[in-house]
C-alpha atoms as a PDB file:
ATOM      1  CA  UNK A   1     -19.700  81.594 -67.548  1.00  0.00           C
ATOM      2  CA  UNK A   2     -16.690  79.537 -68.147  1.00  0.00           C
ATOM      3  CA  UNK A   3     -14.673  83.024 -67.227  1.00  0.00           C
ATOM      4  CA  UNK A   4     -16.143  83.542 -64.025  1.00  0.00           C
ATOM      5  CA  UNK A   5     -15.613  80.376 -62.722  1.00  0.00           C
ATOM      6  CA  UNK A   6     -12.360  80.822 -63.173  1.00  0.00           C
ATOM      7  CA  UNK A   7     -12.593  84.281 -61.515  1.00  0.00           C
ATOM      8  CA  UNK A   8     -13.815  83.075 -58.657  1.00  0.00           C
ATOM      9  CA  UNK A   9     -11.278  80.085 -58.245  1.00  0.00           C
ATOM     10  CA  UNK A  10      -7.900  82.681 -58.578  1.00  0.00           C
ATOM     11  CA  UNK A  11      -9.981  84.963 -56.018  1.00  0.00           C
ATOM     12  CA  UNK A  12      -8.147  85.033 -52.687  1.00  0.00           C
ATOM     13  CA  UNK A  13     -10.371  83.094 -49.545  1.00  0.00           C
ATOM     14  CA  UNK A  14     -12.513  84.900 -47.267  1.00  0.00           C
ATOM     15  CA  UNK A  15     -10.618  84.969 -43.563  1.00  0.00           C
ATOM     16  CA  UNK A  16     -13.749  84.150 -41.995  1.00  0.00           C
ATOM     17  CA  UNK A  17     -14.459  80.985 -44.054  1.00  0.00           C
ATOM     18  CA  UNK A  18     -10.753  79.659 -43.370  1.00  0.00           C
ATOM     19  CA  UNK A  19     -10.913  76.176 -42.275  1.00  0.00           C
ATOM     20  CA  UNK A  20      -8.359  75.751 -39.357  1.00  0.00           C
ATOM     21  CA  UNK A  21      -7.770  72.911 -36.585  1.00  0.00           C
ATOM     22  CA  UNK A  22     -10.510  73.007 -33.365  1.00  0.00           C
ATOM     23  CA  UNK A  23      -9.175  74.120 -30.161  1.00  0.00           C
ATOM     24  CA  UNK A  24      -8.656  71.585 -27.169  1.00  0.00           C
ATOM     25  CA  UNK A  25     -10.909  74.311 -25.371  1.00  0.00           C
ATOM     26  CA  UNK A  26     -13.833  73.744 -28.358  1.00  0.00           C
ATOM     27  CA  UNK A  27     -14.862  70.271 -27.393  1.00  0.00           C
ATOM     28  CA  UNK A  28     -17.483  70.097 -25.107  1.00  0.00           C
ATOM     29  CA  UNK A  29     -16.096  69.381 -21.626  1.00  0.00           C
ATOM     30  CA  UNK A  30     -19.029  66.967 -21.157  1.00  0.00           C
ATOM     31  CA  UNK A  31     -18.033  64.519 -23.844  1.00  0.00           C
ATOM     32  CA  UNK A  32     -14.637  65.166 -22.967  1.00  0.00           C
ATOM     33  CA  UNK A  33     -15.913  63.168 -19.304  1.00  0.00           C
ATOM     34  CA  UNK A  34     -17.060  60.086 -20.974  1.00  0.00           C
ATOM     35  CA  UNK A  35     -13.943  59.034 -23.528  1.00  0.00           C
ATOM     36  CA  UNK A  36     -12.176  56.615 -22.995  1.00  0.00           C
ATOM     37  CA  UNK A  37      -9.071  57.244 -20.591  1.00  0.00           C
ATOM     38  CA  UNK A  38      -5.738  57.235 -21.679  1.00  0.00           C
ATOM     39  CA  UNK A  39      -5.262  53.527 -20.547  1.00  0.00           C
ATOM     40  CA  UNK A  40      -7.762  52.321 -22.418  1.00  0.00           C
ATOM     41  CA  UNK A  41      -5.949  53.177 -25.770  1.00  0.00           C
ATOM     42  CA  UNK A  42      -2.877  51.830 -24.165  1.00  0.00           C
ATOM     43  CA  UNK A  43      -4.256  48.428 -23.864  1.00  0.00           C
ATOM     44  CA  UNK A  44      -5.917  48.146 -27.147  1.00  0.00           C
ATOM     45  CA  UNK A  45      -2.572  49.258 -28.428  1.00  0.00           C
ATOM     46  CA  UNK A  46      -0.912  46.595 -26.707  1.00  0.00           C
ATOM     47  CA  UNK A  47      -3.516  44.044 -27.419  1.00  0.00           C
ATOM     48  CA  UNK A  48      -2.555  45.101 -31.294  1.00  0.00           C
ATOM     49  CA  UNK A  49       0.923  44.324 -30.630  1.00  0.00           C
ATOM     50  CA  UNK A  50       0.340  40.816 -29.640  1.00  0.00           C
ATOM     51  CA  UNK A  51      -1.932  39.928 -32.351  1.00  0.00           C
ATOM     52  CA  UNK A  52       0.591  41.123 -34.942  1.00  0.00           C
ATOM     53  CA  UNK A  53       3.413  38.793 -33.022  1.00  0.00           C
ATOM     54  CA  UNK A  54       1.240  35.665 -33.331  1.00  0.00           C
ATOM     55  CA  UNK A  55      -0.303  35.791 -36.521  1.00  0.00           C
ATOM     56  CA  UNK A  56       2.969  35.377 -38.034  1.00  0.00           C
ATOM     57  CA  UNK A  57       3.713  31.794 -36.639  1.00  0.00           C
ATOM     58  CA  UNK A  58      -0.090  30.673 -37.249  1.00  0.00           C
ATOM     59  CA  UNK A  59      -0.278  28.794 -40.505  1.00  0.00           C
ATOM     60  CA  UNK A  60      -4.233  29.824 -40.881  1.00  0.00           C
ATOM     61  CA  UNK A  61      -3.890  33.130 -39.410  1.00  0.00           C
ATOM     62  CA  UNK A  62      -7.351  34.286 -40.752  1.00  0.00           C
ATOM     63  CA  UNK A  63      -8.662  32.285 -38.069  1.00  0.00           C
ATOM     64  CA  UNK A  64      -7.583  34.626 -35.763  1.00  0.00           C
ATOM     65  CA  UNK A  65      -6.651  37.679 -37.061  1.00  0.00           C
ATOM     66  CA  UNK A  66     -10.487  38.315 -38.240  1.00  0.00           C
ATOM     67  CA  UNK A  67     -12.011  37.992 -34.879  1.00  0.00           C
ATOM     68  CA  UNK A  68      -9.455  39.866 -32.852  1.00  0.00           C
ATOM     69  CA  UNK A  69      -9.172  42.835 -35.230  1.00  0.00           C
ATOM     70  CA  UNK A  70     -12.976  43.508 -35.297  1.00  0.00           C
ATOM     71  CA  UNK A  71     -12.620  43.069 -31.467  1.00  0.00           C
ATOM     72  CA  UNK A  72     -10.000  45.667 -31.233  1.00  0.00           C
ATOM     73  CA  UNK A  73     -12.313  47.690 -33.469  1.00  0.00           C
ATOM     74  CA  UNK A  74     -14.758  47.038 -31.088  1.00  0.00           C
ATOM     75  CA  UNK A  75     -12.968  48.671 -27.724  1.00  0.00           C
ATOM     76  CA  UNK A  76     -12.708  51.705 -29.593  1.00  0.00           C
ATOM     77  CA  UNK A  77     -16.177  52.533 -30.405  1.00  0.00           C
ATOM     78  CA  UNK A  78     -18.071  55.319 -28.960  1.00  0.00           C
ATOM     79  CA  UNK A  79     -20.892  53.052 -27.959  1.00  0.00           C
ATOM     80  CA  UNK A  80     -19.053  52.826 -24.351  1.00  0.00           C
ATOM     81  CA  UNK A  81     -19.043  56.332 -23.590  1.00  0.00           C
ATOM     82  CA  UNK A  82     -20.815  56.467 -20.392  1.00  0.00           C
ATOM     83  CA  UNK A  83     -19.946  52.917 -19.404  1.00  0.00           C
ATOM     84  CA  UNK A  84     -16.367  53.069 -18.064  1.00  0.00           C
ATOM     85  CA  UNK A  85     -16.590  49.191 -15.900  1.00  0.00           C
ATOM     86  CA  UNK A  86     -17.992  47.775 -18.895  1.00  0.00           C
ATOM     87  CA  UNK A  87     -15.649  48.857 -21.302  1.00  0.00           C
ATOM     88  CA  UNK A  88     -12.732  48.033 -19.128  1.00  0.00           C
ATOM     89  CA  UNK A  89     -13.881  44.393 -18.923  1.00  0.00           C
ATOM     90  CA  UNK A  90     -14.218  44.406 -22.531  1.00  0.00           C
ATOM     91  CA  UNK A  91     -10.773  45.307 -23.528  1.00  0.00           C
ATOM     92  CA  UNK A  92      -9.495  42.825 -20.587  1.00  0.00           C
ATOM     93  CA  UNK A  93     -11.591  39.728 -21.801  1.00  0.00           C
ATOM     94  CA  UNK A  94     -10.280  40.483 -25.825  1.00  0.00           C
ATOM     95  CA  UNK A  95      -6.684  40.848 -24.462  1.00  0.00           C
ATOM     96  CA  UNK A  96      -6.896  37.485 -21.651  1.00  0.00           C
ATOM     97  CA  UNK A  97      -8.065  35.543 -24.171  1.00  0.00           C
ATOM     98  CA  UNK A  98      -5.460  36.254 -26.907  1.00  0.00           C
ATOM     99  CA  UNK A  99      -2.931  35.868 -24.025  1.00  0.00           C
ATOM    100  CA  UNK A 100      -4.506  32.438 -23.661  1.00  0.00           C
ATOM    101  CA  UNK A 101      -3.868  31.144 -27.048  1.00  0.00           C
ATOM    102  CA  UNK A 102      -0.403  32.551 -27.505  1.00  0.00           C
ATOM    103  CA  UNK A 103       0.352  30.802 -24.016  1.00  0.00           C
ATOM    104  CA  UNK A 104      -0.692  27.643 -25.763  1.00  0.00           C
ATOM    105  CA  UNK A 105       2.890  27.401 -28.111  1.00  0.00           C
ATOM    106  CA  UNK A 106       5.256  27.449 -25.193  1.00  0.00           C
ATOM    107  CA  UNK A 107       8.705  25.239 -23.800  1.00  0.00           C
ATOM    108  CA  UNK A 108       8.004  23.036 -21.701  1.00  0.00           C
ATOM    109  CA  UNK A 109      10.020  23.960 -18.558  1.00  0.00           C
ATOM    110  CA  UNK A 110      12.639  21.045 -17.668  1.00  0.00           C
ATOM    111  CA  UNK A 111      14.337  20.410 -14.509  1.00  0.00           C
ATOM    112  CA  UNK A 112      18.352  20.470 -14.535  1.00  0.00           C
ATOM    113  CA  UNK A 113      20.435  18.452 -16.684  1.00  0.00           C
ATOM    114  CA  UNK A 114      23.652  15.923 -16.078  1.00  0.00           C
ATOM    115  CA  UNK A 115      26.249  15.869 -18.854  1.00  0.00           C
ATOM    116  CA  UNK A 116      28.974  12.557 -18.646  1.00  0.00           C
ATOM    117  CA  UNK A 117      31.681  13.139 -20.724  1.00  0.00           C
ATOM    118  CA  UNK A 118      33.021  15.906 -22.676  1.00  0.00           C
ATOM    119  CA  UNK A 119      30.246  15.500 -25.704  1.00  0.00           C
ATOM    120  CA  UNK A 120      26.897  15.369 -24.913  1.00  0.00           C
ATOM    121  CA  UNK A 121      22.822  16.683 -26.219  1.00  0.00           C
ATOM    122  CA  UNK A 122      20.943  18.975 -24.545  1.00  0.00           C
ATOM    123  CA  UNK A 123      17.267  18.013 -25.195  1.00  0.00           C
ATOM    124  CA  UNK A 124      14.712  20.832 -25.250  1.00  0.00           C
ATOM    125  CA  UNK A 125      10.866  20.337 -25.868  1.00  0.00           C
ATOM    126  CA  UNK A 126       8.334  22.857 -27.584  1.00  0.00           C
ATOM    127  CA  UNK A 127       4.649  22.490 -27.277  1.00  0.00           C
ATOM    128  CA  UNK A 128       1.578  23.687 -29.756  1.00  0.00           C
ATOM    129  CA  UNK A 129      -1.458  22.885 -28.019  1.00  0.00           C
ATOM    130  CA  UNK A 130      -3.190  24.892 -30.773  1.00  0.00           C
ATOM    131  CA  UNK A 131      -6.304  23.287 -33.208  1.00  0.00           C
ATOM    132  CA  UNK A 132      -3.352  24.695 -36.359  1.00  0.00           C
ATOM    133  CA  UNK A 133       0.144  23.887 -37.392  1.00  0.00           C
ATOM    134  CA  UNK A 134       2.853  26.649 -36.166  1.00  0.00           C
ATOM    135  CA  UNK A 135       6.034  27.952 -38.387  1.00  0.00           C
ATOM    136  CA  UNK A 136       8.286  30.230 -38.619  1.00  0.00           C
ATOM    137  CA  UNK A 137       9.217  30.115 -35.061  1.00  0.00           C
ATOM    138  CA  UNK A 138      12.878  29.520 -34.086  1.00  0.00           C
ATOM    139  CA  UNK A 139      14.419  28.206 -30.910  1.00  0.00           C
ATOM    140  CA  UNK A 140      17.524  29.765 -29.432  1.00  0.00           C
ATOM    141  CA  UNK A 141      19.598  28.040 -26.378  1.00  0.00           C
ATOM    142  CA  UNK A 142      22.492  29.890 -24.691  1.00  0.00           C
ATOM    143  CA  UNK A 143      25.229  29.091 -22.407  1.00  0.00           C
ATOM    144  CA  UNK A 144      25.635  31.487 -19.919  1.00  0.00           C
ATOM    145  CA  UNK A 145      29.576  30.493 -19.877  1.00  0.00           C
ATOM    146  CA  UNK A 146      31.029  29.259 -22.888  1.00  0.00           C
ATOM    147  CA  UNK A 147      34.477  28.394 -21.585  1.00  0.00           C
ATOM    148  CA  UNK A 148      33.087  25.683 -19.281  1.00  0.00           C
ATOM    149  CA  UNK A 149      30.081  24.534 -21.926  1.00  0.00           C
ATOM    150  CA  UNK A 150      30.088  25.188 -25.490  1.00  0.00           C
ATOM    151  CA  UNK A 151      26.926  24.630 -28.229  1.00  0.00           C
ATOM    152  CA  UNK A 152      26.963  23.191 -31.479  1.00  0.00           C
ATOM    153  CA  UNK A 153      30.227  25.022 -33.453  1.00  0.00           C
ATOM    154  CA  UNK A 154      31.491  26.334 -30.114  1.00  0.00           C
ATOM    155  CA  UNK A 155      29.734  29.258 -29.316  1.00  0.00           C
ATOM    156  CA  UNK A 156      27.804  30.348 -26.797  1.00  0.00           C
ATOM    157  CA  UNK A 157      24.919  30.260 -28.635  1.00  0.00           C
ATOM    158  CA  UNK A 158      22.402  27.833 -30.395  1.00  0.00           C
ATOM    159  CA  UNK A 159      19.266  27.805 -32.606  1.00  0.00           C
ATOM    160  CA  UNK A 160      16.848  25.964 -34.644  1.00  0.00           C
ATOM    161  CA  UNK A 161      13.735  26.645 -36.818  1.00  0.00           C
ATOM    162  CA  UNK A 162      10.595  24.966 -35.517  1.00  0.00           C
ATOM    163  CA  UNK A 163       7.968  23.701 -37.023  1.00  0.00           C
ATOM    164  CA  UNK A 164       5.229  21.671 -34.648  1.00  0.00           C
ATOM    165  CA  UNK A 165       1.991  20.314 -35.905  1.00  0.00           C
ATOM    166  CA  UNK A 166      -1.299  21.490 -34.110  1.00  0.00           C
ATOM    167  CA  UNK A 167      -1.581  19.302 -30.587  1.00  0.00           C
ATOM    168  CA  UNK A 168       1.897  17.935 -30.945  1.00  0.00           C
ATOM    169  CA  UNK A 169       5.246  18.697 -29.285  1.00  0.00           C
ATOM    170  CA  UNK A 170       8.777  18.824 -30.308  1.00  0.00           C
ATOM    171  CA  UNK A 171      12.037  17.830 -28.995  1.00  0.00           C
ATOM    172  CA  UNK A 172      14.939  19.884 -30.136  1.00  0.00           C
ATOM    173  CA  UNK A 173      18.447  18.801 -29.336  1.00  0.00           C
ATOM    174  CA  UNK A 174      21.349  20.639 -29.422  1.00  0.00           C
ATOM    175  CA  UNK A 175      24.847  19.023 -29.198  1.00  0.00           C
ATOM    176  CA  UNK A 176      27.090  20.187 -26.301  1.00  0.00           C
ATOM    177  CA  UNK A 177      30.738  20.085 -25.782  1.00  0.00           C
ATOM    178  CA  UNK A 178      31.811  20.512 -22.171  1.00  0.00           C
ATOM    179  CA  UNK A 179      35.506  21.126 -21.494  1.00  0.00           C
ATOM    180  CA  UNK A 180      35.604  22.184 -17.180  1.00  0.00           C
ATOM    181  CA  UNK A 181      33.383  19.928 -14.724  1.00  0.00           C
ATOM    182  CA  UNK A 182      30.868  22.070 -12.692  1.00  0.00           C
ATOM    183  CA  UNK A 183      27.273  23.989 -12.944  1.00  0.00           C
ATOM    184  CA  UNK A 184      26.426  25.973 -16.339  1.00  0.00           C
ATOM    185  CA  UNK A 185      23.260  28.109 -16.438  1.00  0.00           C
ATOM    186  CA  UNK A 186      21.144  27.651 -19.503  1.00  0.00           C
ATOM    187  CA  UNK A 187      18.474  29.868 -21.136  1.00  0.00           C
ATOM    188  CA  UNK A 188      15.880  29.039 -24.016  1.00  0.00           C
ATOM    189  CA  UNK A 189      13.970  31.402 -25.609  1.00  0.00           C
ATOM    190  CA  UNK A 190      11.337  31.149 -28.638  1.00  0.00           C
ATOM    191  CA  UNK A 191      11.670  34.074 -31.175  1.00  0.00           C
ATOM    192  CA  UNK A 192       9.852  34.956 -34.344  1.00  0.00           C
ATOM    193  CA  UNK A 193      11.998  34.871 -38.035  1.00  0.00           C
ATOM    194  CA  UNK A 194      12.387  39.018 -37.371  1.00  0.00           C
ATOM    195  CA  UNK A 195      13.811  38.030 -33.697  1.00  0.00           C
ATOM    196  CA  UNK A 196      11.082  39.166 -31.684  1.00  0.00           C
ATOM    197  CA  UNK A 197      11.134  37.244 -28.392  1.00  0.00           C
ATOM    198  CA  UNK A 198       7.930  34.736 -28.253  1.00  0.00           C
ATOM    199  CA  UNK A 199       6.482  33.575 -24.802  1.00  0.00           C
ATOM    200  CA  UNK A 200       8.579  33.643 -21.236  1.00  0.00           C
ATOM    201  CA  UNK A 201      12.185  32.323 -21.428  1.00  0.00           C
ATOM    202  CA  UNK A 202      12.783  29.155 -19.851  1.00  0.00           C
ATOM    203  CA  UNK A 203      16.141  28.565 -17.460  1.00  0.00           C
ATOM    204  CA  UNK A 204      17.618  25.593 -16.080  1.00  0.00           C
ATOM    205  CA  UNK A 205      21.080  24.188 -15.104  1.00  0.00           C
ATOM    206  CA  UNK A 206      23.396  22.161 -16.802  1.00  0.00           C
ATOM    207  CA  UNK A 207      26.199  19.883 -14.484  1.00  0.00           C
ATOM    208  CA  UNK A 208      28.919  18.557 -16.131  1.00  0.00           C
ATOM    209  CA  UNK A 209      30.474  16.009 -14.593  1.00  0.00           C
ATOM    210  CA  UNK A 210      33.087  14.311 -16.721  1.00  0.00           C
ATOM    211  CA  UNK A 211      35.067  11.035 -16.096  1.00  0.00           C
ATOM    212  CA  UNK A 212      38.394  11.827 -14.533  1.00  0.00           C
ATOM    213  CA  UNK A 213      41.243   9.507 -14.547  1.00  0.00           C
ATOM    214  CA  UNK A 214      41.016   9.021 -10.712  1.00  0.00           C
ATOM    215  CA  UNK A 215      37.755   7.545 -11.181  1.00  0.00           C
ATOM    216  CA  UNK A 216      39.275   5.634 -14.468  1.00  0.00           C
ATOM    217  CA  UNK A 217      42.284   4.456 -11.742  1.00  0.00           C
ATOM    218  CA  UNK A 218      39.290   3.369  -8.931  1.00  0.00           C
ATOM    219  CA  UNK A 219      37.292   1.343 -11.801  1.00  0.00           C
ATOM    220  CA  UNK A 220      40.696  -0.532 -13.388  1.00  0.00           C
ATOM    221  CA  UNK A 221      41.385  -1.401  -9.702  1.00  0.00           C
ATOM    222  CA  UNK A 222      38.222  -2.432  -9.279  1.00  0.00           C
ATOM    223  CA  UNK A 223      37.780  -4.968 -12.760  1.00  0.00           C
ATOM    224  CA  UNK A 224      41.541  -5.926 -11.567  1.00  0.00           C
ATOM    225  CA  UNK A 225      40.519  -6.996  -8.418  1.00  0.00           C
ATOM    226  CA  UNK A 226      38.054  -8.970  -9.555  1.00  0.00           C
ATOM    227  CA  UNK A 227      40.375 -10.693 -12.226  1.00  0.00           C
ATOM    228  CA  UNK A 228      42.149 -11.839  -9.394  1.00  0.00           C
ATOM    229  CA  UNK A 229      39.441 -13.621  -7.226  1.00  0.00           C
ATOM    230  CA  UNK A 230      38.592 -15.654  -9.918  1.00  0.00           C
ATOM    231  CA  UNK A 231      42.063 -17.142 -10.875  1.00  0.00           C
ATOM    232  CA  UNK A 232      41.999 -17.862  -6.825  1.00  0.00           C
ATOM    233  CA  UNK A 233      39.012 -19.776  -7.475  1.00  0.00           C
ATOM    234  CA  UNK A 234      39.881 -21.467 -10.237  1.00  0.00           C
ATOM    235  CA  UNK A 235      42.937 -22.762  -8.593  1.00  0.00           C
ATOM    236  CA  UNK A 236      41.786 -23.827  -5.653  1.00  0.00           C
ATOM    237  CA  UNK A 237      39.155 -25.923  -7.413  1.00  0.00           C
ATOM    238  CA  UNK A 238      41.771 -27.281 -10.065  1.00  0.00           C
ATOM    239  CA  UNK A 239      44.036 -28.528  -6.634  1.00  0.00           C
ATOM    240  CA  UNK A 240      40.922 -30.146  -5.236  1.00  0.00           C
ATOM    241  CA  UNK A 241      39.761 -32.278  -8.158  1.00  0.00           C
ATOM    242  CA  UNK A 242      43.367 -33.247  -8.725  1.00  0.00           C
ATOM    243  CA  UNK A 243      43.273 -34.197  -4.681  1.00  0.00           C
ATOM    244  CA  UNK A 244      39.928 -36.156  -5.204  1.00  0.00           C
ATOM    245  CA  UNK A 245      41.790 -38.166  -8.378  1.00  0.00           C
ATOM    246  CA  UNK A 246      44.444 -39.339  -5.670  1.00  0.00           C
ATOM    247  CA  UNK A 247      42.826 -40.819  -3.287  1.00  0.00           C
ATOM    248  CA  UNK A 248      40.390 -43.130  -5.975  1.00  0.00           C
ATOM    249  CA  UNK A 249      43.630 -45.282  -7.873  1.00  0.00           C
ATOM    250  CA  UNK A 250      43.677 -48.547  -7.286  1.00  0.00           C
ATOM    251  CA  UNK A 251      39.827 -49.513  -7.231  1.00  0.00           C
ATOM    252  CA  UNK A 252      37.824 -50.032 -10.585  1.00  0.00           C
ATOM    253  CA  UNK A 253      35.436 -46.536 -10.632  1.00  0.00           C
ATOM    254  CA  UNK A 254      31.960 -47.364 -10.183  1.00  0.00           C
ATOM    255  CA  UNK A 255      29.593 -47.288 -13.357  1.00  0.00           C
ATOM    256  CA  UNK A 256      26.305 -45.963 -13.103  1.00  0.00           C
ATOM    257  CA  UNK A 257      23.699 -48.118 -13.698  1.00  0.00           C
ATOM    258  CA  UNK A 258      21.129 -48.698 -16.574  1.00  0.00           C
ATOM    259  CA  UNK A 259      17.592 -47.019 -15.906  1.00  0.00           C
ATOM    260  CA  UNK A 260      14.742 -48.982 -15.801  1.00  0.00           C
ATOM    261  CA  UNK A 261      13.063 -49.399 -18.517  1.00  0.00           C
ATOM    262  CA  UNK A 262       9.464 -48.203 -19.029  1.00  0.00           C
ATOM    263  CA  UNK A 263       8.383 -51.431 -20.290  1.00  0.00           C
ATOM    264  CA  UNK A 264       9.127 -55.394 -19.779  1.00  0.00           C
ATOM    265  CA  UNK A 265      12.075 -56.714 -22.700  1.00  0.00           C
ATOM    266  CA  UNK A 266      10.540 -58.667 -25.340  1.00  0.00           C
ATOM    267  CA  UNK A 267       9.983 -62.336 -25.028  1.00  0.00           C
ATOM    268  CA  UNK A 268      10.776 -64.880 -27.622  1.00  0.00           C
ATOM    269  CA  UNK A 269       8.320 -66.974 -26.110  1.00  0.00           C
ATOM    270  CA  UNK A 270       4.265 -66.893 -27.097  1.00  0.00           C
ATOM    271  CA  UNK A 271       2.184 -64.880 -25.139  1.00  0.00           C
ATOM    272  CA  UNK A 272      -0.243 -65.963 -22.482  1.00  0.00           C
ATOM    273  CA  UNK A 273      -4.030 -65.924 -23.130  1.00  0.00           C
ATOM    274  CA  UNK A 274      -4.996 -62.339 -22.277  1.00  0.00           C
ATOM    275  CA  UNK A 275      -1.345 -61.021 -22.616  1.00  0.00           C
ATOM    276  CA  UNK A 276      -1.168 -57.665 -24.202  1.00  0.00           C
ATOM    277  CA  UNK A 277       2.209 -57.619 -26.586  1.00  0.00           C
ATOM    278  CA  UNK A 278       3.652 -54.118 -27.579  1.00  0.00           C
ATOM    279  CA  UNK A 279       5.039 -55.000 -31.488  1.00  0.00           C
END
């Protein structure tokens, strides 16, 4: 028995029972109407794609990653052949409201920004409106021209991890050396650790407008001018006390006189019946 099976295992397949690939042209044209279109899988793909970029910044990513994966499964199923409208809405509701809470770690746009001097910080503010802490999340900054506005070691570019408690928000600064006066534009950008951008970039303008020694020459003349008012002042008032001096010798200056007591001076004598005596 043992032989035969053997036998019949080194025997060569029947053509007929072959087992090849269906044909395009073998599935039935009408469940071919009711799949899902082409789109469909495009969104669920991209849907994917999100929920892989944010789970990786969530510090209780089960909280999200459980939900949204069986919803993913969900846009796929077969149940919604027949019901193109619904499924549409389906897939657009599980990918809005992903978008939602991804939109809730975000900078917080800023409006331009004065720099005095040639060293200044640049100030730029993260949000997590999420119910969970966010990591692994760092924050780039760039000067768009380096010669006129440098960052940190004197490059044109900046970053630093972030790591914001859920509800909270961050201020990052980043130390700025500006060497021409003028208008620098400035970009921020969120990334994940493996440099995938995170959430819309954020622009603004930086003006540097440095103390130059005309405007050093305009305050000295300024502080010097008023130097000078008050020695006039002080000697005009020194030549009219010493005329007021002049005019009084010769007469005995008049003393100012005692004030009034609050009560009578003390008698020596007894006090009248009914007299009240303060001892």
């Amino acid at each position: 028995q043992s032989q035969g099976l053997v036998q019949a295992a080194e025997a060569k397949p029947d053509a007929k029972a072959t087992t090849e690939v269906p044909r395009a042209s073998q599935y039935p044209k009408k469940l071919r109407s009711q799949e899902l279109p082409t789109q469909a899988f495009q969104d669920i793909k991209s849907t994917q794609a999100s929920l892989n970029n944010f789970q990786v910044i969530l510090t209780q990513p089960e909280r999200v990653v459980t939900p949204f994966g069986n919803a993913v499964n969900r846009s796929m199923s077969t149940s919604w052949r027949g019901k193109p409208l619904e499924a549409q809405q389906y897939r657009d509701s599980v990918r809005m409201y992903l978008q939602g809470l991804v939109n809730e770690v975000q900078l917080i746009s800023k409006s331009d920004v004065t720099l005095s001097g040639r060293s200044a910080t640049i100030p730029v503010t993260v949000q997590n409106r999420l119910l969970q802490d966010v990591d692994h999340l760092v924050l780039r900054l760039r000067s768009e021209n380096a010669t006129r506005l440098k960052l940190n070691d004197g490059g044109a570019v900046a970053e630093q991890p972030i790591q914001i408690a859920g509800g909270h928000s961050q201020s990052v600064k980043f130390d700025a050396a500006a060497n021409i006066n003028g208008q620098v534009q400035m970009t921020a950008q969120l990334y994940t650790e493996d440099g995938t951008p995170y959430g819309a970039e954020m622009n603004f303008t930086a003006k540097v407008s440095e103390i130059t020694p005309t405007v050093l020459l305009v305050i000295a003349g300024g502080l010097l001018l008023l130097v000078l008012a008050g020695i006039r002042m002080y000697a005009h008032r020194k030549r009219a006390n010493a005329g007021g001096a002049a005019g009084d010798d010769g007469s005995e200056p008049e003393q100012p006189s005692d004030p009034t007591p609050d009560t009578g001076p003390e008698s020596a004598e007894p006090s009248g019946t009914g007299e009240k005596v303060d001892r």
